[in-house]
C-alpha atoms as a PDB file:
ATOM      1  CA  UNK A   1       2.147  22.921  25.803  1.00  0.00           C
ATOM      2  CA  UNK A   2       4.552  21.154  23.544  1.00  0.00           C
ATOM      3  CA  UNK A   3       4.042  17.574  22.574  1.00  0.00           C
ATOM      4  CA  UNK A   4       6.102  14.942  24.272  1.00  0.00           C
ATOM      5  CA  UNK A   5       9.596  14.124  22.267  1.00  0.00           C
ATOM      6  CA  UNK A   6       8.433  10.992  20.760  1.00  0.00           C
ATOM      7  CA  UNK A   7       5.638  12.507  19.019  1.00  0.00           C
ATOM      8  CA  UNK A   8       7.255  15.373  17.921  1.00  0.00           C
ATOM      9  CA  UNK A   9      10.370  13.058  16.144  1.00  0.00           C
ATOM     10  CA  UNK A  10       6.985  11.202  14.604  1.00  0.00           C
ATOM     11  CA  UNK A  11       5.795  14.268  13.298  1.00  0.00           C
ATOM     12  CA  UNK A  12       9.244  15.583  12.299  1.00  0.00           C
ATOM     13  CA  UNK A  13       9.501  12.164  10.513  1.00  0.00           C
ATOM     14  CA  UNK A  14       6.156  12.379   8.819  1.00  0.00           C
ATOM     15  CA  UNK A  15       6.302  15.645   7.547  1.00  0.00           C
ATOM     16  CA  UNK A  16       9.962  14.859   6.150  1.00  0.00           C
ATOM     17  CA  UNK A  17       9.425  11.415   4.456  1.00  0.00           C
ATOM     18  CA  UNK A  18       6.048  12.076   3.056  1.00  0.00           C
ATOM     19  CA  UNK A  19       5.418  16.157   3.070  1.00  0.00           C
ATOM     20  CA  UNK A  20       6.005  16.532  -0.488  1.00  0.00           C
ATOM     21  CA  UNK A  21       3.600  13.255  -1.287  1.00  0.00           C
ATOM     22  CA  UNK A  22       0.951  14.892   0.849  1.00  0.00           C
ATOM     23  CA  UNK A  23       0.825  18.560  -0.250  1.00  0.00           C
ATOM     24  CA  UNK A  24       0.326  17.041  -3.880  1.00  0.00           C
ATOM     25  CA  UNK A  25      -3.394  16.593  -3.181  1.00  0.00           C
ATOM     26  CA  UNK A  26      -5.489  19.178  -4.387  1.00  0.00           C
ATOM     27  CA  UNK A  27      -8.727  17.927  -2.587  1.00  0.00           C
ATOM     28  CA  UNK A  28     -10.537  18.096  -5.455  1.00  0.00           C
ATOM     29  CA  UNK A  29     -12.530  14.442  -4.221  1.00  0.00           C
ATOM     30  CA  UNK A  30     -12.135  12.496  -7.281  1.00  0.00           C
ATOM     31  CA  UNK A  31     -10.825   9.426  -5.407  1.00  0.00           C
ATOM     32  CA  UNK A  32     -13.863   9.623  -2.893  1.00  0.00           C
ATOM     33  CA  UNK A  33     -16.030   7.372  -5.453  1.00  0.00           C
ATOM     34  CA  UNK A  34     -12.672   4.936  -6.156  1.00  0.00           C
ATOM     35  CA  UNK A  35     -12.701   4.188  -2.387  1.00  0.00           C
ATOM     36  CA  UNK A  36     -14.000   1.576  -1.396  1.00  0.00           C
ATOM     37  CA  UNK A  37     -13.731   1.959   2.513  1.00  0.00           C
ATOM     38  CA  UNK A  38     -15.269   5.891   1.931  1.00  0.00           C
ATOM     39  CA  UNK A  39     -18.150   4.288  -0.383  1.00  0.00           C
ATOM     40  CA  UNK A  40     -18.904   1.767   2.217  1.00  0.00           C
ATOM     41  CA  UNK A  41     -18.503   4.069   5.267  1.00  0.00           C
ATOM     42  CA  UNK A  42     -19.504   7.592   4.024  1.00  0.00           C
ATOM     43  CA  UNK A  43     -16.977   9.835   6.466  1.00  0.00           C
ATOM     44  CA  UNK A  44     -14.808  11.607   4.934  1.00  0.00           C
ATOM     45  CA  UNK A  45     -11.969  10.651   7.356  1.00  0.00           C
ATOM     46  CA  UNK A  46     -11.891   7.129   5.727  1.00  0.00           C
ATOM     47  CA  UNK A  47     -11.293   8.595   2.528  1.00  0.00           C
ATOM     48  CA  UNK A  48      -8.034   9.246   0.724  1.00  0.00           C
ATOM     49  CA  UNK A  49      -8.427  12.882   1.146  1.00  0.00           C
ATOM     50  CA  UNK A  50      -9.662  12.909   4.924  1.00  0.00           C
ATOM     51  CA  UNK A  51      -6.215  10.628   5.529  1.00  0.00           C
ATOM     52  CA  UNK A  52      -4.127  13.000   3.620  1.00  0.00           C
ATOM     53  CA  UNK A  53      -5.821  15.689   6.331  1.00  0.00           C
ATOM     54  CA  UNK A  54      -4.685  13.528   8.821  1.00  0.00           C
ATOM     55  CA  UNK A  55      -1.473  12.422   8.033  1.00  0.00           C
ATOM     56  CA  UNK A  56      -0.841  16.462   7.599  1.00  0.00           C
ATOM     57  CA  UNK A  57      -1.958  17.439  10.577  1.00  0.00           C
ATOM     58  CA  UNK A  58       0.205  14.913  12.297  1.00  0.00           C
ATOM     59  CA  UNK A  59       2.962  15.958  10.319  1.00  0.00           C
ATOM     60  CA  UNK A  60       2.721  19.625  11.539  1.00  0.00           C
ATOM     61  CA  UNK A  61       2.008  18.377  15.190  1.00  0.00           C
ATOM     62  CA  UNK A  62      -1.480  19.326  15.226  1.00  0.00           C
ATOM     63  CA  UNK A  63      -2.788  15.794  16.167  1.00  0.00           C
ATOM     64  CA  UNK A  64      -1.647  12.867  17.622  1.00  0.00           C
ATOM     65  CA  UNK A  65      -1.479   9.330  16.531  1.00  0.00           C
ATOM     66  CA  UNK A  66      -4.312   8.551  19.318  1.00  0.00           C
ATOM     67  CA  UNK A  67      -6.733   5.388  18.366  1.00  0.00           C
ATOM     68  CA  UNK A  68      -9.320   6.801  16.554  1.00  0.00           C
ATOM     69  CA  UNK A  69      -6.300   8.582  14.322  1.00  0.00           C
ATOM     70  CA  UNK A  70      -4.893   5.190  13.898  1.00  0.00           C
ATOM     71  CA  UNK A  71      -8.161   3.548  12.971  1.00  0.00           C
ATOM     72  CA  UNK A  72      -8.600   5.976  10.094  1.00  0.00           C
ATOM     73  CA  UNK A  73      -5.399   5.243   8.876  1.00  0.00           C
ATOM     74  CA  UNK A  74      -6.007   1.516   9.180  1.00  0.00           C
ATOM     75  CA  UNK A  75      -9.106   0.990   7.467  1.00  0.00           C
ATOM     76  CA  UNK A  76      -7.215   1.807   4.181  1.00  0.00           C
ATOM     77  CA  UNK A  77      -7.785  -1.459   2.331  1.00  0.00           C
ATOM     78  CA  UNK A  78      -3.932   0.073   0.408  1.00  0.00           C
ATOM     79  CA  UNK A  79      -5.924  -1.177  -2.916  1.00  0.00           C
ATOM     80  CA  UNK A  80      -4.570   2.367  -4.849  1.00  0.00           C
ATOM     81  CA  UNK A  81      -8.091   2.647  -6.344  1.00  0.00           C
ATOM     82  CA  UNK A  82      -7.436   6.275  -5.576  1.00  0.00           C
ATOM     83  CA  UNK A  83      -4.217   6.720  -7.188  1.00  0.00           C
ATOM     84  CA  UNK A  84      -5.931   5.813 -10.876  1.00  0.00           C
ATOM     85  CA  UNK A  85      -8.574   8.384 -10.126  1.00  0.00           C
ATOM     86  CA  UNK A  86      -6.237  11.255  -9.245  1.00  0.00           C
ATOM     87  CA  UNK A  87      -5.518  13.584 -11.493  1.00  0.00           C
ATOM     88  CA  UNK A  88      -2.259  15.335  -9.562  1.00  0.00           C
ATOM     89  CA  UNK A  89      -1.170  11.944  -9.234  1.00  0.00           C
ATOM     90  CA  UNK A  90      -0.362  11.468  -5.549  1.00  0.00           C
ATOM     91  CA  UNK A  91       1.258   8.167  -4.638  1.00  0.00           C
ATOM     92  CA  UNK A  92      -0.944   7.359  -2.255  1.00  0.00           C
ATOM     93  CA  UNK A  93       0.433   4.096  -1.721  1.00  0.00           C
ATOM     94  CA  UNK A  94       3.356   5.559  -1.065  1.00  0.00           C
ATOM     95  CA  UNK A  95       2.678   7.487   1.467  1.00  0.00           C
ATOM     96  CA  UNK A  96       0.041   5.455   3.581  1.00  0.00           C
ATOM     97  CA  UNK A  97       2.986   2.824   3.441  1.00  0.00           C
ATOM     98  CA  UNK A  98       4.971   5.229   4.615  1.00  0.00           C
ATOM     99  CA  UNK A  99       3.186   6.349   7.489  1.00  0.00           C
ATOM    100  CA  UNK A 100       1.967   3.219   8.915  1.00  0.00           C
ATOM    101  CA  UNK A 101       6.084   2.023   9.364  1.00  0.00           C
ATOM    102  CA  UNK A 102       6.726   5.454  11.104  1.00  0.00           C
ATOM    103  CA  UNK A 103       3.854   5.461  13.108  1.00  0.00           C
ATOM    104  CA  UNK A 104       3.890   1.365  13.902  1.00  0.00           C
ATOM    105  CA  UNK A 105       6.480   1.716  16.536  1.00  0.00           C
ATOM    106  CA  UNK A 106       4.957   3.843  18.838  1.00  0.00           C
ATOM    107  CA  UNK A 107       2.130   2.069  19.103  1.00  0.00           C
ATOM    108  CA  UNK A 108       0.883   0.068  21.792  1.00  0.00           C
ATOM    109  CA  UNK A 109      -0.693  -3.372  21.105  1.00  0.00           C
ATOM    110  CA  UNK A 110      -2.381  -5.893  23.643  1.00  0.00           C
ATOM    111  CA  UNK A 111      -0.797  -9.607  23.836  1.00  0.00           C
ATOM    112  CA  UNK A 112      -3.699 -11.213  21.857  1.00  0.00           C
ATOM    113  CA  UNK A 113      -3.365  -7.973  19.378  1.00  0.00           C
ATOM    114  CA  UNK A 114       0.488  -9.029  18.736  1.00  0.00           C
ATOM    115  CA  UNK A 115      -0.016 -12.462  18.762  1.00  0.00           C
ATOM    116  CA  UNK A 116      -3.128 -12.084  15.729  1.00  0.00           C
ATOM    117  CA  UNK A 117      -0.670  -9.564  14.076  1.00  0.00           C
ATOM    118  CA  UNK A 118       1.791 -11.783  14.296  1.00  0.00           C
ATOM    119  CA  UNK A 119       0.469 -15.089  13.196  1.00  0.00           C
ATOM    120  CA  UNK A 120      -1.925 -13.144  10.346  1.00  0.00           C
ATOM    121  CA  UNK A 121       1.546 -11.386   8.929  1.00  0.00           C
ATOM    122  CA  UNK A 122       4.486 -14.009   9.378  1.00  0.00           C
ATOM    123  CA  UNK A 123       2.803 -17.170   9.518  1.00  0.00           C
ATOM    124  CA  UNK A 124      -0.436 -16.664   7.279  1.00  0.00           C
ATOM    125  CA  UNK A 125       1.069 -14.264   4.806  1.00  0.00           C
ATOM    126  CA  UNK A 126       4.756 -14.558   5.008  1.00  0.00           C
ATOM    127  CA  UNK A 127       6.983 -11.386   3.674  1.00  0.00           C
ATOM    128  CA  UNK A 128       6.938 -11.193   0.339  1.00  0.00           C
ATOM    129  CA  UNK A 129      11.069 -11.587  -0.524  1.00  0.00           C
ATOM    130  CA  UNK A 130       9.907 -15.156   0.872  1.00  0.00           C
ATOM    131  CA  UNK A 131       7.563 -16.233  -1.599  1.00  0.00           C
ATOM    132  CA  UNK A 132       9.174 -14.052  -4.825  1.00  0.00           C
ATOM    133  CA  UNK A 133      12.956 -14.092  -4.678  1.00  0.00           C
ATOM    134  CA  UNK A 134      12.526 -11.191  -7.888  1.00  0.00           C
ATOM    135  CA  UNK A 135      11.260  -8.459  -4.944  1.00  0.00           C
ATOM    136  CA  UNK A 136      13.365  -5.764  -5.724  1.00  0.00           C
ATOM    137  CA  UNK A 137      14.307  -6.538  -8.687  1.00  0.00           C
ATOM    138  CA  UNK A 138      12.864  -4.738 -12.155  1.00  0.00           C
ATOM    139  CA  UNK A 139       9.495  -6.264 -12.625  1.00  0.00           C
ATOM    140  CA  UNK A 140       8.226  -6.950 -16.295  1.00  0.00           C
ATOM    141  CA  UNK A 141       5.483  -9.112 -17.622  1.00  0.00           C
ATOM    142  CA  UNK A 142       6.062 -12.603 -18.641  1.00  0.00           C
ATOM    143  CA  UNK A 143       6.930 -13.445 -22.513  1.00  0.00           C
ATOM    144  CA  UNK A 144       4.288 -15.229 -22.933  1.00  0.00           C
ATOM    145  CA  UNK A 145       4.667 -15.522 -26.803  1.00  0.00           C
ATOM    146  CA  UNK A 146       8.033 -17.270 -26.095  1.00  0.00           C
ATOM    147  CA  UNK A 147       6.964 -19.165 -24.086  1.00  0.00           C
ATOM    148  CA  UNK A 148       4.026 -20.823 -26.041  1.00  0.00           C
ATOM    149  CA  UNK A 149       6.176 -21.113 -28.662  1.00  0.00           C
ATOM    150  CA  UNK A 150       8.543 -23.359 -26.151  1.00  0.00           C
ATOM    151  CA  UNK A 151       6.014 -24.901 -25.434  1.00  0.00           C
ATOM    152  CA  UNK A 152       4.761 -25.818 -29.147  1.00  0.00           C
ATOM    153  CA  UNK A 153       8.113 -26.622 -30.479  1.00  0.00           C
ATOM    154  CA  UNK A 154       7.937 -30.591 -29.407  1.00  0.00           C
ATOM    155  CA  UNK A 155       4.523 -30.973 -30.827  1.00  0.00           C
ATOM    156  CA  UNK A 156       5.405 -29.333 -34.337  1.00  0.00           C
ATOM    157  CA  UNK A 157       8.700 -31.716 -34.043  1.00  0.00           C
ATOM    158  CA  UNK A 158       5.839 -34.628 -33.683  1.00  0.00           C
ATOM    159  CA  UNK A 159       4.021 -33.616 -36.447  1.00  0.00           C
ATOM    160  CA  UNK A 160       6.572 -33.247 -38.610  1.00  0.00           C
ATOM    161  CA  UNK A 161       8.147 -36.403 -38.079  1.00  0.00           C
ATOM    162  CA  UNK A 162       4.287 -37.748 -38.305  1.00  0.00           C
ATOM    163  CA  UNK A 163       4.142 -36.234 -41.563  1.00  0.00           C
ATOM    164  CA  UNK A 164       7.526 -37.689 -43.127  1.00  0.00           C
ATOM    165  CA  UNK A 165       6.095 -41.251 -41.939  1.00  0.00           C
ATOM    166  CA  UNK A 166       2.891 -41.591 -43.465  1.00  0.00           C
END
């Protein structure tokens, strides 16, 4: 039997956003030990690797998004502990990112589920282009020898003029 429409666009969607992403991982378990959900937990479904099974199998319509899927997914702290310990260097960010806005729609929430969600992620934490107007924008670390020398400048003029005084 053939998966319902919805969940075979989901798949379709998966596979064709984040495929390549996915079939990067070797599963060779290096980022088991940077996780900190897997080191706390112990199943391998709550590891980078056992979500990279998951997301594939959704992908290729083996699986659907049911609640125990979407808890695995979930638990993902998205801390990218596991991206510094892989050596194929899957963007694991990336692609839990990824999946979580494809597979967010289809999901159903309860009213007191919405309402947390929504207070925790507009009120609590609003979007980020809120807080930083630079989102989007080239990111590079602050010139911080510049700046201390800004900031320096009026007390060298001070001491200068102290030292012409006296």
């Amino acid at each position: 039997m053939a998966p319902p429409e919805p969940l075979r666009e989901t798949a379709a969607r998966l596979e064709a956003e984040l495929g390549d992403g996915i079939a990067q991982c070797v599963h060779c378990g290096l980022c088991l030990s940077a996780c900190p959900t897997y080191v706390e937990l112990g199943r391998e479904m709550d590891s980078p690797r056992g979500r990279l099974y998951l997301l594939r199998a959704l992908g290729e319509g083996r699986i659907e998004p049911t609640a125990t899927v979407l808890e695995h997914l979930d638990l993902c702290l998205d801390c990218c502990g596991c991206e510094t310990a892989c050596p194929s260097g899957v963007e694991y960010g990336r692609i839990i990112e990824g999946a979580r806005a494809i597979l967010e729609p289809g999901r159903r929430r309860s009213w007191s589920g919405r309402a947390v969600r929504h207070l925790a992620l507009r009120v609590l934490l609003p979007p980020r282009r809120a807080v930083d107007p630079r989102v989007g924008q080239e990111r590079r670390p602050p010139d911080l020898g510049r700046q201390r020398l800004q900031l320096a400048q009026p007390l060298r003029q001070q001491a200068q003029r102290s030292a012409a005084a006296g």
